[in-house]
C-alpha atoms as a PDB file:
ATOM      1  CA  UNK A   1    -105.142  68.142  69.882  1.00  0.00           C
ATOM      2  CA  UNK A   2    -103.677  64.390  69.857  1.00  0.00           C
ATOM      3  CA  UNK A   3    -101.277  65.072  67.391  1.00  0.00           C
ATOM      4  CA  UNK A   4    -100.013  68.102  69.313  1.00  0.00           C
ATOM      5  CA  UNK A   5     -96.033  67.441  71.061  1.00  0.00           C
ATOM      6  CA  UNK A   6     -97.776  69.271  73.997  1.00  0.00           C
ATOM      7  CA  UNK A   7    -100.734  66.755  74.451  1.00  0.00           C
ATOM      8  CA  UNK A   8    -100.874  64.335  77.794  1.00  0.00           C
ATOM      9  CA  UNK A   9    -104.434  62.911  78.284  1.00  0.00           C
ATOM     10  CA  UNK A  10    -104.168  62.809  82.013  1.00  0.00           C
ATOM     11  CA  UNK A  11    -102.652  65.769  82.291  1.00  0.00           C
ATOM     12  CA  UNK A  12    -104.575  68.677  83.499  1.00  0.00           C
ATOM     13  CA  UNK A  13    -105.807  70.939  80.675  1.00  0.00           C
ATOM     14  CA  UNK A  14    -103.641  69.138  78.697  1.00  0.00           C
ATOM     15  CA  UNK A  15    -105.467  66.741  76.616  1.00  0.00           C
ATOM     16  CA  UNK A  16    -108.669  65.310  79.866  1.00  0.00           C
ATOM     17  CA  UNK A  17    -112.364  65.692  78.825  1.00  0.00           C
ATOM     18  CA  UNK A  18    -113.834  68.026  81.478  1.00  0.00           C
ATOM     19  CA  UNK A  19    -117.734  68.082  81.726  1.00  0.00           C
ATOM     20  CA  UNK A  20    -118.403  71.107  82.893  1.00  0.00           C
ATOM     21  CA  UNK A  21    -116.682  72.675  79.416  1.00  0.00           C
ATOM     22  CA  UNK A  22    -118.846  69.926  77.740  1.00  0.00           C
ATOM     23  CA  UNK A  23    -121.500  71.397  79.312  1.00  0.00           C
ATOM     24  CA  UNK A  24    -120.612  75.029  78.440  1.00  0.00           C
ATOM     25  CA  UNK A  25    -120.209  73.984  74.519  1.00  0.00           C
ATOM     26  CA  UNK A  26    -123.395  71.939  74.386  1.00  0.00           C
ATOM     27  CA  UNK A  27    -125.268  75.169  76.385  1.00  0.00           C
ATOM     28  CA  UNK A  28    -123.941  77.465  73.722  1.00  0.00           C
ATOM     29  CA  UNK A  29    -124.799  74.932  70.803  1.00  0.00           C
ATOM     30  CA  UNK A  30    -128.268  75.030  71.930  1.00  0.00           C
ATOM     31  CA  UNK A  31    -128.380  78.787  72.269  1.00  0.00           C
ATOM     32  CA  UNK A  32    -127.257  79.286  68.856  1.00  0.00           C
ATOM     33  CA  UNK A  33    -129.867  76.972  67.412  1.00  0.00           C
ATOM     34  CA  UNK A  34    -126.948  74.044  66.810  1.00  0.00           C
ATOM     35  CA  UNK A  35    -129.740  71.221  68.341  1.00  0.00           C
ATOM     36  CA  UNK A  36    -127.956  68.453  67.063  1.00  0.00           C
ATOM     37  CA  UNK A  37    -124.588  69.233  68.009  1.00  0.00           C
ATOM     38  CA  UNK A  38    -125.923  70.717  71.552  1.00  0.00           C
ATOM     39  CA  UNK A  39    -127.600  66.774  71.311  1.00  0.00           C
ATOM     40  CA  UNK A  40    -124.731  65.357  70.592  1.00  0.00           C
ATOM     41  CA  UNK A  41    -122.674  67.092  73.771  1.00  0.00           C
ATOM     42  CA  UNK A  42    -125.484  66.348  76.182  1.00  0.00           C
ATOM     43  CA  UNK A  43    -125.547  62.523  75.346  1.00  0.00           C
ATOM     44  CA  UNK A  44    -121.636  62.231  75.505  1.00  0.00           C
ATOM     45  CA  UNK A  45    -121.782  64.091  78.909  1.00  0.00           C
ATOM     46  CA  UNK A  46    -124.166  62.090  80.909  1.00  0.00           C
ATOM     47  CA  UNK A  47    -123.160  58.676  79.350  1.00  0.00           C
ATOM     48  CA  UNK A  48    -119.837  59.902  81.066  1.00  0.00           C
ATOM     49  CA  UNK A  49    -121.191  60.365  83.749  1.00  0.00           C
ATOM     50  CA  UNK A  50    -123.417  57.498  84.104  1.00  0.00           C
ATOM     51  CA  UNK A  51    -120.790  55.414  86.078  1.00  0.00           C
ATOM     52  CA  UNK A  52    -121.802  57.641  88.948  1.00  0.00           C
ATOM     53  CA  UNK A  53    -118.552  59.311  90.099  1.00  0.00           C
ATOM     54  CA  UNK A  54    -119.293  62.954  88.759  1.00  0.00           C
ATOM     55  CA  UNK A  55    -115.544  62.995  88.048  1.00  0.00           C
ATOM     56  CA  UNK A  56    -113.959  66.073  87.774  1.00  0.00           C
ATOM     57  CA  UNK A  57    -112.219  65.430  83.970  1.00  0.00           C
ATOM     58  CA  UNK A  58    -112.015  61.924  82.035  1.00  0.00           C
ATOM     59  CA  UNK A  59    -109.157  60.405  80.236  1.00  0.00           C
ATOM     60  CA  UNK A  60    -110.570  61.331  76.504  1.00  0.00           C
ATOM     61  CA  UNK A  61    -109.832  57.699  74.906  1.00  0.00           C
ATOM     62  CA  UNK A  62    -110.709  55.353  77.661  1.00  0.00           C
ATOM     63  CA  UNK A  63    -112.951  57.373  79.477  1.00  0.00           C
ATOM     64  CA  UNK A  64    -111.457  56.951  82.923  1.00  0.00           C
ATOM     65  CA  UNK A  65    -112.078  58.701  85.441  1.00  0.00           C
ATOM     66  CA  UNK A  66    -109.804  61.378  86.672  1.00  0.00           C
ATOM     67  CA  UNK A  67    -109.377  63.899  89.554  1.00  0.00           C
ATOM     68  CA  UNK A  68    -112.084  64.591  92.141  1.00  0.00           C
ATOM     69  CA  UNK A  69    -114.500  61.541  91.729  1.00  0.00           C
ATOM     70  CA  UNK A  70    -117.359  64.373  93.828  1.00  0.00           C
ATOM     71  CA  UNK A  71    -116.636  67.159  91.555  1.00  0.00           C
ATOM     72  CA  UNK A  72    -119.991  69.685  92.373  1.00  0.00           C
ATOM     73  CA  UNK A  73    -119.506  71.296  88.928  1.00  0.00           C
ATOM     74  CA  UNK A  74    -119.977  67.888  86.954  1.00  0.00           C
ATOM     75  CA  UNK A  75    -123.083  66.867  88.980  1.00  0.00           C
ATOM     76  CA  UNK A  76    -124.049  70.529  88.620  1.00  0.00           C
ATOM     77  CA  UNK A  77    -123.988  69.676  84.570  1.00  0.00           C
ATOM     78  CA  UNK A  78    -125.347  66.613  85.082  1.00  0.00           C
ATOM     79  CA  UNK A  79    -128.868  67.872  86.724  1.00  0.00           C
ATOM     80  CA  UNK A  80    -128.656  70.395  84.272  1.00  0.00           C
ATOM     81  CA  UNK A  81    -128.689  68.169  81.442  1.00  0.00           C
ATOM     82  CA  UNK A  82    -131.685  65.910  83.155  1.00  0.00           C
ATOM     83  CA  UNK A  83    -133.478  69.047  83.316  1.00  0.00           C
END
């Protein structure tokens, strides 16, 4: 959480958006019938990824890029959410 002492968004697993957990929550939302939410996810995810870096995580307020800028698990979402 932001508001958390703890939290450093470019930190690893510390605060970055990683798509491949996007892509695990907006599987799971779709699973369990959540459409809109599971929507929602998918949307977020590829406009993230629409600067064509398949980063590995993203700084959560500015959207950077972070990490691996070839990360197989993010284009792996990706083409997953394209269908």
């Amino acid at each position: 959480s932001p508001v958390s002492r703890d939290f450093r968004p470019r930190e690893y697993w510390r605060g970055p958006v990683w798509p491949v957990m996007t892509w695990l929550f907006s599987w799971c939302f779709a699973r369990r019938g959540w459409a809109e939410r599971s929507s929602t996810l998918r949307r977020e995810g590829l406009r993230q990824a629409s600067d064509g870096t398949f980063a590995e995580y993203y700084e959560p307020f500015t959207g950077e890029p972070l990490g691996s800028m070839q990360q197989s698990w993010t284009a792996a979402a990706v083409l997953d959410w394209l269908g």
